[in-house]
Structure formats: structure tokens, C-alpha cells
N, C-alpha and C. Protein backbone atom coordinates (compact mmCIF):
# COMPACT_ATOMS: atom_id res chain seq x y z
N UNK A 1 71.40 92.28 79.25
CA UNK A 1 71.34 90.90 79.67
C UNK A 1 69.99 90.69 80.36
N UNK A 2 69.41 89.61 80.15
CA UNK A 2 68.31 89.30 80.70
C UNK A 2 68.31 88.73 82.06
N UNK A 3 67.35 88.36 83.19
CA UNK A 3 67.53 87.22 84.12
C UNK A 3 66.13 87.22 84.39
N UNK A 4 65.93 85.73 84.33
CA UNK A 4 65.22 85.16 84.78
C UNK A 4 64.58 84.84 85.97
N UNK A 5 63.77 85.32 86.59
CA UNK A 5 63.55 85.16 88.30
C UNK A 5 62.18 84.06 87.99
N UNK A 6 62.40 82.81 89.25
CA UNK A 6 61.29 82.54 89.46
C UNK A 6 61.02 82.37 91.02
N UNK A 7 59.86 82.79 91.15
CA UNK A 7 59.34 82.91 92.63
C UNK A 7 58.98 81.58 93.26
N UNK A 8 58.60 81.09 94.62
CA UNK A 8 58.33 80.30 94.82
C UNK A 8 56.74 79.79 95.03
N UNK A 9 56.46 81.42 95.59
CA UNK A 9 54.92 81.34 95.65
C UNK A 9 54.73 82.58 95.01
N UNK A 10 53.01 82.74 94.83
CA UNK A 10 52.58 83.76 94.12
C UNK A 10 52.32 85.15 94.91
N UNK A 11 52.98 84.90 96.40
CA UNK A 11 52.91 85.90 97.33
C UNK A 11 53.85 86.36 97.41
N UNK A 12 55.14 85.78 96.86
CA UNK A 12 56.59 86.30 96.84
C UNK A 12 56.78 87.26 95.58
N UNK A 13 55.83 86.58 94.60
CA UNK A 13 55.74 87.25 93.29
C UNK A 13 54.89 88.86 93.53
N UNK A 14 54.03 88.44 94.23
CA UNK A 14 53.40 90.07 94.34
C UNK A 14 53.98 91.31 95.38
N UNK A 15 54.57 90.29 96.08
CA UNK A 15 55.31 91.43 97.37
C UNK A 15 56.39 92.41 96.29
N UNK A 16 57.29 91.75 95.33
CA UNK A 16 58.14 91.90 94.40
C UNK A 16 57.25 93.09 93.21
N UNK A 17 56.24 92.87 93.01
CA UNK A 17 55.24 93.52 91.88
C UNK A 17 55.35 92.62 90.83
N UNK A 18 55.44 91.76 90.84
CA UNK A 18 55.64 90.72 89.97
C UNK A 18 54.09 90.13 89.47
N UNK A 19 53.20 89.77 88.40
CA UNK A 19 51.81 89.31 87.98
C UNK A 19 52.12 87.87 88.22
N UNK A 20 52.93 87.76 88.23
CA UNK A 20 53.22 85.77 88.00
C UNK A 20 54.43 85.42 88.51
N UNK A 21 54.49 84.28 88.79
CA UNK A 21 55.42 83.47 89.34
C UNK A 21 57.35 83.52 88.65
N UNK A 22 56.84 83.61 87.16
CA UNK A 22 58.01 83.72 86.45
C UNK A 22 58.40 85.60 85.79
N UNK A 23 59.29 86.12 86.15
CA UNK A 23 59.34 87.18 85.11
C UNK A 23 60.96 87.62 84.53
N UNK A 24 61.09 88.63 83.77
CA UNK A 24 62.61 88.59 83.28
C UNK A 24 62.88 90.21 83.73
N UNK A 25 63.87 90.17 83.90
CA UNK A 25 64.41 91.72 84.89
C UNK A 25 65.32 91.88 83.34
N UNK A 26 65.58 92.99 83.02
CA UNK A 26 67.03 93.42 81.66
C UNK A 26 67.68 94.16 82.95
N UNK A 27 69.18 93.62 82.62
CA UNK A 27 70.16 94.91 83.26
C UNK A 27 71.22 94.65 82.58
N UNK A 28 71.77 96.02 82.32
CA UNK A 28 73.01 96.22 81.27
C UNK A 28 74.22 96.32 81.98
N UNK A 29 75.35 96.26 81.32
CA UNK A 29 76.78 96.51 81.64
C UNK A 29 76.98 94.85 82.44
N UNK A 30 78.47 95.19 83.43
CA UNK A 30 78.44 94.23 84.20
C UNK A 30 78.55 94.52 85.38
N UNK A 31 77.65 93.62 86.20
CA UNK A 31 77.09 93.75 87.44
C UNK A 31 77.37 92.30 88.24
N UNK A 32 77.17 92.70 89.17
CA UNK A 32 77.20 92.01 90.28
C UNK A 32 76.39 91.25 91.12
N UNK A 33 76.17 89.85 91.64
CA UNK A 33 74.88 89.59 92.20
C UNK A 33 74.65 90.09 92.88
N UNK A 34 75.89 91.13 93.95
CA UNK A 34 75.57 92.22 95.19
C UNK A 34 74.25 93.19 94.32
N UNK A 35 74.46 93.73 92.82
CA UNK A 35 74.00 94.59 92.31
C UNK A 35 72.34 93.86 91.87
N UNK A 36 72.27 92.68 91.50
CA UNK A 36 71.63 92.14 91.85
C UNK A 36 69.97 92.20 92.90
N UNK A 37 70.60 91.79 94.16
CA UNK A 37 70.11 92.01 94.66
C UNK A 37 69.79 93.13 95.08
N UNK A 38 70.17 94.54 95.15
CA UNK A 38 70.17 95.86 95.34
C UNK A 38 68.68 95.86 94.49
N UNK A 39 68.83 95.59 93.09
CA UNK A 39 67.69 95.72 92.23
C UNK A 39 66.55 94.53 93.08
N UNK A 40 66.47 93.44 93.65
CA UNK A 40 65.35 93.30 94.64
C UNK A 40 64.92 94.02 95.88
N UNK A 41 65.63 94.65 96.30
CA UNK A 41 65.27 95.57 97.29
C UNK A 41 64.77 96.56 97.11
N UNK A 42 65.09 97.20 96.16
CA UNK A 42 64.04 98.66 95.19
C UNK A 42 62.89 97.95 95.14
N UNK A 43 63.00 96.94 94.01
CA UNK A 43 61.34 96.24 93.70
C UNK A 43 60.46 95.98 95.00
N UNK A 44 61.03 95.46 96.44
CA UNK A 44 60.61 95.62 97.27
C UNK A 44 60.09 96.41 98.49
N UNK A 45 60.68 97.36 97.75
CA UNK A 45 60.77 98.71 98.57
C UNK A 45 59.72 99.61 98.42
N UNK A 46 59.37 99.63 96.97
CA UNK A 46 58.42 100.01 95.63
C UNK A 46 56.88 99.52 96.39
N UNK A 47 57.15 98.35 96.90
CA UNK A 47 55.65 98.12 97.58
C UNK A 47 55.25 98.45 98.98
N UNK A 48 54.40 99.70 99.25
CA UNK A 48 54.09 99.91 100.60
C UNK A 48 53.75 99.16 101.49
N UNK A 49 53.02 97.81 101.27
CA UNK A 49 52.38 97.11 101.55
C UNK A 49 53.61 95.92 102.39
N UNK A 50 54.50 95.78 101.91
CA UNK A 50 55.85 94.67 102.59
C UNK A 50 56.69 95.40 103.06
N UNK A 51 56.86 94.88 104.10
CA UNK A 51 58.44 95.52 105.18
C UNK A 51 59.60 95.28 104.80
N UNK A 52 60.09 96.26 104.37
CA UNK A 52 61.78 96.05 103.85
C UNK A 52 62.59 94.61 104.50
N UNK A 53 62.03 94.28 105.92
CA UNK A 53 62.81 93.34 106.39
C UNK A 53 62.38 91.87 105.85
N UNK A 54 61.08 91.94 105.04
CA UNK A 54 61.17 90.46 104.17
C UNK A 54 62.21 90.27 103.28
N UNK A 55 63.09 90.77 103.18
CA UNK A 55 64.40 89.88 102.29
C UNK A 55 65.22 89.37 103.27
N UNK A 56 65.45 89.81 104.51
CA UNK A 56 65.89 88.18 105.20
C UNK A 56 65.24 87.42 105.81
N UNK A 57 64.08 87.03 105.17
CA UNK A 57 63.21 85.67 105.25
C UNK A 57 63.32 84.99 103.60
N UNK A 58 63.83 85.77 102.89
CA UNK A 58 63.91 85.41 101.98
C UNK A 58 65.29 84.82 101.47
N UNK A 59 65.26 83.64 100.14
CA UNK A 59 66.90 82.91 99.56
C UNK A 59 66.94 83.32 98.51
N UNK A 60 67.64 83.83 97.58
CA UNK A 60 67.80 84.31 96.54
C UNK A 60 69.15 82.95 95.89
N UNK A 61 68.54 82.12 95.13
CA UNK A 61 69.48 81.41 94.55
C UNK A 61 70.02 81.46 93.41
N UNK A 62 70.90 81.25 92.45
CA UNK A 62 71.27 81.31 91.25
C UNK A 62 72.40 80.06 90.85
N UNK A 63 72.28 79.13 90.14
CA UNK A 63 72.97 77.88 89.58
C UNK A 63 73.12 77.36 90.97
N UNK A 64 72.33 76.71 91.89
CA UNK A 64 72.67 76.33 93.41
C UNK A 64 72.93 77.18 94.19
N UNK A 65 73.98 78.18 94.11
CA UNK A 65 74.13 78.91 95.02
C UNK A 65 73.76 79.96 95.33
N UNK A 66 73.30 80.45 97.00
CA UNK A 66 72.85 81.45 97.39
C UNK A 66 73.83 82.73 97.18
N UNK A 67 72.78 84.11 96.29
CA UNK A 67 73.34 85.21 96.24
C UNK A 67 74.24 86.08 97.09
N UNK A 68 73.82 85.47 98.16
CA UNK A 68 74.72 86.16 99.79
C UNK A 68 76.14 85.67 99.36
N UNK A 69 76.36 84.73 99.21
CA UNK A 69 77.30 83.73 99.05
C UNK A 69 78.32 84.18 97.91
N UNK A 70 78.09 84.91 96.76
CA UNK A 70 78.57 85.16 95.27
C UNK A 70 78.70 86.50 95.32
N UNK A 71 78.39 87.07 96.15
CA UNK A 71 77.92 88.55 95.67
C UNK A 71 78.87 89.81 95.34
N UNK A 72 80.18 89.49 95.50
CA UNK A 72 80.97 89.66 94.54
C UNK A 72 81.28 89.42 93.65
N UNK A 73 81.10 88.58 92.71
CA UNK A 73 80.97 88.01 91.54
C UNK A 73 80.27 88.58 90.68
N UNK A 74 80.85 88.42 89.13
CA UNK A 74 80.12 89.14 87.99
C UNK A 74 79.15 88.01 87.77
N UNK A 75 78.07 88.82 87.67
CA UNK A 75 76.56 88.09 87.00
C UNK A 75 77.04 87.38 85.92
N UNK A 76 76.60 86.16 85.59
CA UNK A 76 76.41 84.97 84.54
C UNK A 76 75.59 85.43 84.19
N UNK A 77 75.86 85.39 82.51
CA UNK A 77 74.54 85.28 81.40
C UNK A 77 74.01 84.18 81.95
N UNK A 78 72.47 84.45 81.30
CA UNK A 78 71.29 83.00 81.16
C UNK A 78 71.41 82.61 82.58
N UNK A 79 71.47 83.64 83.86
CA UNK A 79 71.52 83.48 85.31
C UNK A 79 69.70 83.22 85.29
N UNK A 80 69.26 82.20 86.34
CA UNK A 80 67.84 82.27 86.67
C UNK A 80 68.26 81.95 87.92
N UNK A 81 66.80 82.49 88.56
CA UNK A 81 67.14 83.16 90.23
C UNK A 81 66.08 82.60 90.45
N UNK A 82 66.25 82.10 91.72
CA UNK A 82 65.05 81.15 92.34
C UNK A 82 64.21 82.09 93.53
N UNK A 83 63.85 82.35 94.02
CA UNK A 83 63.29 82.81 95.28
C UNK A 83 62.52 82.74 95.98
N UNK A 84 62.58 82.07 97.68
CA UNK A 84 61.88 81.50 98.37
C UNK A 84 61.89 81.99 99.83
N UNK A 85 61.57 81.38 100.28
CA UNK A 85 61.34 81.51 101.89
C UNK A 85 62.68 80.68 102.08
N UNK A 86 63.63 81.05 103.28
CA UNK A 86 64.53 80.69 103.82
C UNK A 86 64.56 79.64 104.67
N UNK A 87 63.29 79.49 105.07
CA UNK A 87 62.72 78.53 105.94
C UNK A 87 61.89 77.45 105.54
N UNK A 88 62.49 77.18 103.88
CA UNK A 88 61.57 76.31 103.56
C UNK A 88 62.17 74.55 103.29
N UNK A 89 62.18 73.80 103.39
CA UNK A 89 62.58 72.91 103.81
C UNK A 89 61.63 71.26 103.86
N UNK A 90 62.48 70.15 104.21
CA UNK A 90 61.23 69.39 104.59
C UNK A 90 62.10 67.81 105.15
């Protein structure tokens, strides 16, 4: 299964190792948005350069709702994941 992540800025994208704003993650079987996110925290982890504790400054959304929120739940096909600053607003 594919998913779609898009970042909000291009600084969220590189903390992640991400080249661009948009990219597609594959993960097989069925999973979980808990599992999910597990797989952003490796990717984040992966970079020496960011402190493990930027994922709670960070929102991880999917169809409206925040991943915190679902994360028992089996992953939706054709899921796209938003990701931003928690504090972003206006």
C-alpha cells in the first residue's frame, strides 16, 4: 500500500529526509496509524541533525483527523498525511 505524505514546509520535509514537500512511503500487510507513525519516528530518528522531541511540535493528519486520535485503527488505502507544526494556526 502506498501513502502519501505531504509536508507543510520544506524544513519538515528535510528533518524527515524527505527532497520535497510531497513523497510516497510503501508499507505492506495491515497496519496501523500507531504503526504509522512509528515509521515517522525512525525517519526522524535517521537524522542526526533533529531532536527526537520534534514530533510533538508536530500534527500528523489523515482524512481530517489527527493520527494521535486513530491510532488504533487500520490504515485506509489512498491515506494522505498532512504534516505540520502543531502550532500553526491563524
Amino acid at each position: 500500500m502506498e501513502v502519501k505524505v505531504r509536508y507543510l514546509t520544506h524544513e519538515i520535509a528535510k528533518s524527515f529526509g524527505s527532497a520535497g514537500k510531497v513523497e510516497t512511503i510503501h508499507v505492506s500487510g495491515d497496519i496501523r496509524y500507531e504503526d504509522l507513525l512509528d515509521i515517522f519516528r525512525e525517519k526522524l530518528s535517521n537524522n542526526n541533525n533533529v531532536d527526537e522531541r520534534m514530533m510533538d511540535a508536530l500534527v500528523f493528519i489523515c482524512g481530517g483527523r489527527p493520527l494521535l486520535t486513530i491510532k488504533n485503527e487500520t490504515l485506509e488505502s489512498d491515506c494522505t498525511v498532512l504534516v505540520g507544526y502543531a502550532d500553526t494556526g491563524g
